[in-house]
C-alpha atoms as a PDB file:
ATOM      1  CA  UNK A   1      60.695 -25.938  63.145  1.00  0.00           C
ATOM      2  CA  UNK A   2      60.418 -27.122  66.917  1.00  0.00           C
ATOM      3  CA  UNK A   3      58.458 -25.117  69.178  1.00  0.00           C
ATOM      4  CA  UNK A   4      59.726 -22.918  72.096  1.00  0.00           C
ATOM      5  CA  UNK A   5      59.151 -22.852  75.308  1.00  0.00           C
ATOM      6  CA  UNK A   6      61.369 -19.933  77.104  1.00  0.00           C
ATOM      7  CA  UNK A   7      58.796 -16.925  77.079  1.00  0.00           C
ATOM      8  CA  UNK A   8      61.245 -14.417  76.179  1.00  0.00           C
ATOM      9  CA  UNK A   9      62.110 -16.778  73.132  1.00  0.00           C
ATOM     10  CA  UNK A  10      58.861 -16.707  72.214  1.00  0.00           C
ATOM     11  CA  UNK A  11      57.787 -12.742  73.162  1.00  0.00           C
ATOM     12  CA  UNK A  12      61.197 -12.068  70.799  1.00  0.00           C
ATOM     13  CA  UNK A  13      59.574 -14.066  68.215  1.00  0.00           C
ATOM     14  CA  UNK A  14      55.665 -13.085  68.423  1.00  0.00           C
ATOM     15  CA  UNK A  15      55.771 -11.691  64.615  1.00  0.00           C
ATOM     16  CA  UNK A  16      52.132 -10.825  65.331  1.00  0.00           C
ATOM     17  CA  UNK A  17      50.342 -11.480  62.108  1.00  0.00           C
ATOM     18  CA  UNK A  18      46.634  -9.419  61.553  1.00  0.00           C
ATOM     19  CA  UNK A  19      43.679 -11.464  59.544  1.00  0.00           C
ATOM     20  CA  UNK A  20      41.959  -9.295  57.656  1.00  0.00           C
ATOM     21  CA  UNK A  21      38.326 -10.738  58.508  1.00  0.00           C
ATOM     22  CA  UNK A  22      35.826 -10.398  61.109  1.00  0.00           C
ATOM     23  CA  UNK A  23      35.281 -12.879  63.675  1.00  0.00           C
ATOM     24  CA  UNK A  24      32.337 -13.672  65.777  1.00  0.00           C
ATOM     25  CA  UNK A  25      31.887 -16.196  68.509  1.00  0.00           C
ATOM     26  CA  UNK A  26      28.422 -18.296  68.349  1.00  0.00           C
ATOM     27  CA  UNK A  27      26.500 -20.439  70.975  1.00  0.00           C
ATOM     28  CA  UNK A  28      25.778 -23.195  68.498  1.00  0.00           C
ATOM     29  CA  UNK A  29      22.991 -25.204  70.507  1.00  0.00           C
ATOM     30  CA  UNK A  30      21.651 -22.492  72.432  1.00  0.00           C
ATOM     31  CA  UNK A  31      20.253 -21.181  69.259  1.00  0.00           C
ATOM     32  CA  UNK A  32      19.509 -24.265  67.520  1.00  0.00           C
ATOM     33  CA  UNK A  33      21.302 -22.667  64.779  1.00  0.00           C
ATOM     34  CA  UNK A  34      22.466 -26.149  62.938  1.00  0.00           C
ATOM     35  CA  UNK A  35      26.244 -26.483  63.145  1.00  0.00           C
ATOM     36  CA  UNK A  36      27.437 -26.116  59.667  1.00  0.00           C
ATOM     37  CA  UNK A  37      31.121 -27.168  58.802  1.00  0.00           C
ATOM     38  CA  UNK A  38      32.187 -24.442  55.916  1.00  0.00           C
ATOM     39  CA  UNK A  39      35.313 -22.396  55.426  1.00  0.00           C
ATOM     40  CA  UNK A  40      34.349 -19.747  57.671  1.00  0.00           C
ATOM     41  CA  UNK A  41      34.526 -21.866  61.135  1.00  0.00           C
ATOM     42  CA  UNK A  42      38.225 -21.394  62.888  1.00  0.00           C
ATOM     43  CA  UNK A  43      37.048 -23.362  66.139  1.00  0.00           C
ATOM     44  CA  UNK A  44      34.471 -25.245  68.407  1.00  0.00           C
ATOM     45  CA  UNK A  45      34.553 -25.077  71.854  1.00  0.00           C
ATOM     46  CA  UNK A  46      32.573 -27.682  74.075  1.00  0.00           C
ATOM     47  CA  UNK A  47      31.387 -26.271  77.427  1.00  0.00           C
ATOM     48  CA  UNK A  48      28.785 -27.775  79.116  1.00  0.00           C
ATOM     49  CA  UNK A  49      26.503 -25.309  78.991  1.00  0.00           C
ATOM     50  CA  UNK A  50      26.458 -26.104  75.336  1.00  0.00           C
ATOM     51  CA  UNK A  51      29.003 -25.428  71.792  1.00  0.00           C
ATOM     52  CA  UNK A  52      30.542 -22.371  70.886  1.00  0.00           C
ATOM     53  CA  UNK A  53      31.705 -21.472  67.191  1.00  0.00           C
ATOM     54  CA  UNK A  54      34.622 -19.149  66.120  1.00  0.00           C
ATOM     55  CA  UNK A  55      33.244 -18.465  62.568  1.00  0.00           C
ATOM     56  CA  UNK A  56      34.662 -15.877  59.980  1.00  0.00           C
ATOM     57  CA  UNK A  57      31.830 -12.997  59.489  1.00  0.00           C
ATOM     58  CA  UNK A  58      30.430 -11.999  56.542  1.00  0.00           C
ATOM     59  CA  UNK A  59      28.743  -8.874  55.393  1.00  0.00           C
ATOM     60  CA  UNK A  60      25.541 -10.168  55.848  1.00  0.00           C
ATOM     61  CA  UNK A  61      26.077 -12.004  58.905  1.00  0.00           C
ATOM     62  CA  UNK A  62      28.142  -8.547  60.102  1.00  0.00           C
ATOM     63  CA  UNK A  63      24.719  -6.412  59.648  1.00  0.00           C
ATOM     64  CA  UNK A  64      22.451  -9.040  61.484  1.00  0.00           C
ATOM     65  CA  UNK A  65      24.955 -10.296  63.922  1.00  0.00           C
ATOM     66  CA  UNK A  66      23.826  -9.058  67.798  1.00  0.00           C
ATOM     67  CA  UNK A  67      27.316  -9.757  69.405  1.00  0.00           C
ATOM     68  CA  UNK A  68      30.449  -8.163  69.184  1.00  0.00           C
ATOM     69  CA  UNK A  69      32.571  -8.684  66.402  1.00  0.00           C
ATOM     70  CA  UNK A  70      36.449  -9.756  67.024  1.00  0.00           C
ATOM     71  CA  UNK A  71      39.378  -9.064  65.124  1.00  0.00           C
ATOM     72  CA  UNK A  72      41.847 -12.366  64.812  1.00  0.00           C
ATOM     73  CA  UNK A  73      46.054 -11.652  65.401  1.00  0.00           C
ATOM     74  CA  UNK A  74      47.952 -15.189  64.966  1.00  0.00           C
ATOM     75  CA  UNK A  75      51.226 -15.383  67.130  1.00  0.00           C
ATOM     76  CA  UNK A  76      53.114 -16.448  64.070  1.00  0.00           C
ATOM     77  CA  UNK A  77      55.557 -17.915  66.773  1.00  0.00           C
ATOM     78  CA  UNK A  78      55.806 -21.832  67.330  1.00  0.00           C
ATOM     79  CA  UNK A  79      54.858 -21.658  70.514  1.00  0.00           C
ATOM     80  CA  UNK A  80      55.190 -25.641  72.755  1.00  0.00           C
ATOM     81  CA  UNK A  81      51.678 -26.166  73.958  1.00  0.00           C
ATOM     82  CA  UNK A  82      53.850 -26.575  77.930  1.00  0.00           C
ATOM     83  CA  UNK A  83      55.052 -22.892  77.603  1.00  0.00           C
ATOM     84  CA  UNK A  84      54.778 -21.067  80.607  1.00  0.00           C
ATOM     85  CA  UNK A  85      54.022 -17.283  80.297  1.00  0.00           C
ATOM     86  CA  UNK A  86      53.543 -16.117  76.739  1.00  0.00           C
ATOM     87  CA  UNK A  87      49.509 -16.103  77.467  1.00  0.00           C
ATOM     88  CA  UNK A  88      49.897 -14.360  81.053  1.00  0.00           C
ATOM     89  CA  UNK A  89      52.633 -11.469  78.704  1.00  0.00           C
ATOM     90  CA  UNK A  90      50.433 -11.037  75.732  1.00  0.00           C
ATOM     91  CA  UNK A  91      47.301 -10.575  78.344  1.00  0.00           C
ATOM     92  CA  UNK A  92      49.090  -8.685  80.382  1.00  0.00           C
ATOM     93  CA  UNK A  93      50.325  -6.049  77.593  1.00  0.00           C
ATOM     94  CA  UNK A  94      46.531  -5.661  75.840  1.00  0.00           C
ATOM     95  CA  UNK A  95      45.378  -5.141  79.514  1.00  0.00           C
ATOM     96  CA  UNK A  96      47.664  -2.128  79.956  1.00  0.00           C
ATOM     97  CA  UNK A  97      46.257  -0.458  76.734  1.00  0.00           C
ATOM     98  CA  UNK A  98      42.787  -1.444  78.168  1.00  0.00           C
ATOM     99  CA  UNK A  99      41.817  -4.372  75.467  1.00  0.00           C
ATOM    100  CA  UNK A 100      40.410  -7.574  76.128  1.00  0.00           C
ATOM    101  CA  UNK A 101      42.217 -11.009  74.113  1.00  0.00           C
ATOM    102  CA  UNK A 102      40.430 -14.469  73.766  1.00  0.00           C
ATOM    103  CA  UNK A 103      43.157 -16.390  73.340  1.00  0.00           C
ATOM    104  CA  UNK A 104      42.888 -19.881  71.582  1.00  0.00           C
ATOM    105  CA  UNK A 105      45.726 -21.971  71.543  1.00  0.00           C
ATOM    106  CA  UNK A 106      46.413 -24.447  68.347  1.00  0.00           C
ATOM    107  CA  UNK A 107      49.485 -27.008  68.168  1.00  0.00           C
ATOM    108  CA  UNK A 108      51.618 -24.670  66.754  1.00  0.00           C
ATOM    109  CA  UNK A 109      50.490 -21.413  67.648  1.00  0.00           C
ATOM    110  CA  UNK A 110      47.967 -18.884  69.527  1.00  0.00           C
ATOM    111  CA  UNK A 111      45.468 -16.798  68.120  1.00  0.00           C
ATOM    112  CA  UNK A 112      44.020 -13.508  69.979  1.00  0.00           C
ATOM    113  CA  UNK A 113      40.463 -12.339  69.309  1.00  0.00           C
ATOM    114  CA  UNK A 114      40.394  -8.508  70.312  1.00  0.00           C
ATOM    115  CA  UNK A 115      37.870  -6.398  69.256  1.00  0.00           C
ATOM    116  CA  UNK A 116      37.417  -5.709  65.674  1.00  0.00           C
ATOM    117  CA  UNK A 117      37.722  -2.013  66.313  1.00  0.00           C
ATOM    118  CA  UNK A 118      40.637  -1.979  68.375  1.00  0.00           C
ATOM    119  CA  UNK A 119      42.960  -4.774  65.726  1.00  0.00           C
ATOM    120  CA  UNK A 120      45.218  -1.958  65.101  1.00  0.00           C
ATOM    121  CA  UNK A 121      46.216  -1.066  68.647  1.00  0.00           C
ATOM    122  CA  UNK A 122      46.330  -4.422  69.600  1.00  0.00           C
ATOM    123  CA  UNK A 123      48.878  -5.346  66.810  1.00  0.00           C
ATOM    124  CA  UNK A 124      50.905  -2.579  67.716  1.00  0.00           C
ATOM    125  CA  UNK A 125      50.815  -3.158  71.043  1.00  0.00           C
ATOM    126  CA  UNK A 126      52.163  -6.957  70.421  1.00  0.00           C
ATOM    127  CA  UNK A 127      54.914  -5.603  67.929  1.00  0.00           C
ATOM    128  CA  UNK A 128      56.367  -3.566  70.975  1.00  0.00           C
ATOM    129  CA  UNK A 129      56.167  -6.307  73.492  1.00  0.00           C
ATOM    130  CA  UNK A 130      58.001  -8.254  70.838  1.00  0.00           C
ATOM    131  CA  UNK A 131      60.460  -5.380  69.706  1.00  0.00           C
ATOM    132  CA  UNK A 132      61.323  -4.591  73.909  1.00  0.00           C
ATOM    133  CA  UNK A 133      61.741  -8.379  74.864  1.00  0.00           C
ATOM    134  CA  UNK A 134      64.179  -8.198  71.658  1.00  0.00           C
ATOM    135  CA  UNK A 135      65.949  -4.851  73.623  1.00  0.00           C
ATOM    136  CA  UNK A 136      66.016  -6.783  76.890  1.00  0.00           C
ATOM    137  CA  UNK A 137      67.471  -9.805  75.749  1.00  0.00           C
ATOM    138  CA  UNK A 138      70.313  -7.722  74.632  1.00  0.00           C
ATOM    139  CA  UNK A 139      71.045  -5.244  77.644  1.00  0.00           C
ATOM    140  CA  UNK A 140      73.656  -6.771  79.851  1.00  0.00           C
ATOM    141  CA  UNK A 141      72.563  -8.034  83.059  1.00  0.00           C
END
């Protein structure tokens, strides 16, 4: 399926998708935690202040970890990696319900780490930016 660029295209097709799992985000180096490559890492980030890991939280890890945990909504949307807008929308509509998104974009689509204990609200939130783009698109102009 080719990806889309107009940001109402895409905000019409969000089909927000929940994960069911915890996410936390780890400064790899800074810890000297060794950088293990299992099932549960989603991402690496290289900054220069050292590596950050997106890694899928276990119980364990969920008692002992000291940071937030995040909750991970995939934009189920194949979204062109040259799209203008969808990031600045989806920001936009989390900030009005007062949630924060760490958005990481992959080839074919974004992900949005909100926190864990606001997943629900989030996803509703991105249904109805989805369902009203939908509405707009079909009011005449």
């Amino acid at each position: 399926m080719p990806s889309a660029q107009n940001c109402n295209t895409l905000l019409i097709g969000l089909m927000p998708q929940l994960c069911n799992d915890s996410w936390t985000f780890e400064k790899v180096l800074e810890t000297n935690k060794p950088l293990t490559l299992d099932d549960t890492l989603f991402a690496l980030v290289r900054e220069d202040e050292g590596v950050t890991a997106i890694r899928r939280s276990h119980q364990q890890a969920r008692e002992a970890q000291p940071g937030p945990l995040f909750a991970r909504i995939t934009l189920q949307v194949y979204s062109d990696l040259e799209a203008v807008g969808l990031t600045a929308a989806v920001s936009q509509a989390l900030t009005e319900i007062n949630v924060c998104a760490n958005v990481v974009a992959g080839f074919h689509h974004d992900y949005i780490f909100v926190p864990y204990h606001l997943r629900e609200e989030a996803l509703r939130c991105l249904e109805a930016l989805s369902r009203n783009a939908a509405r707009d698109s079909n009011q005449p102009s």
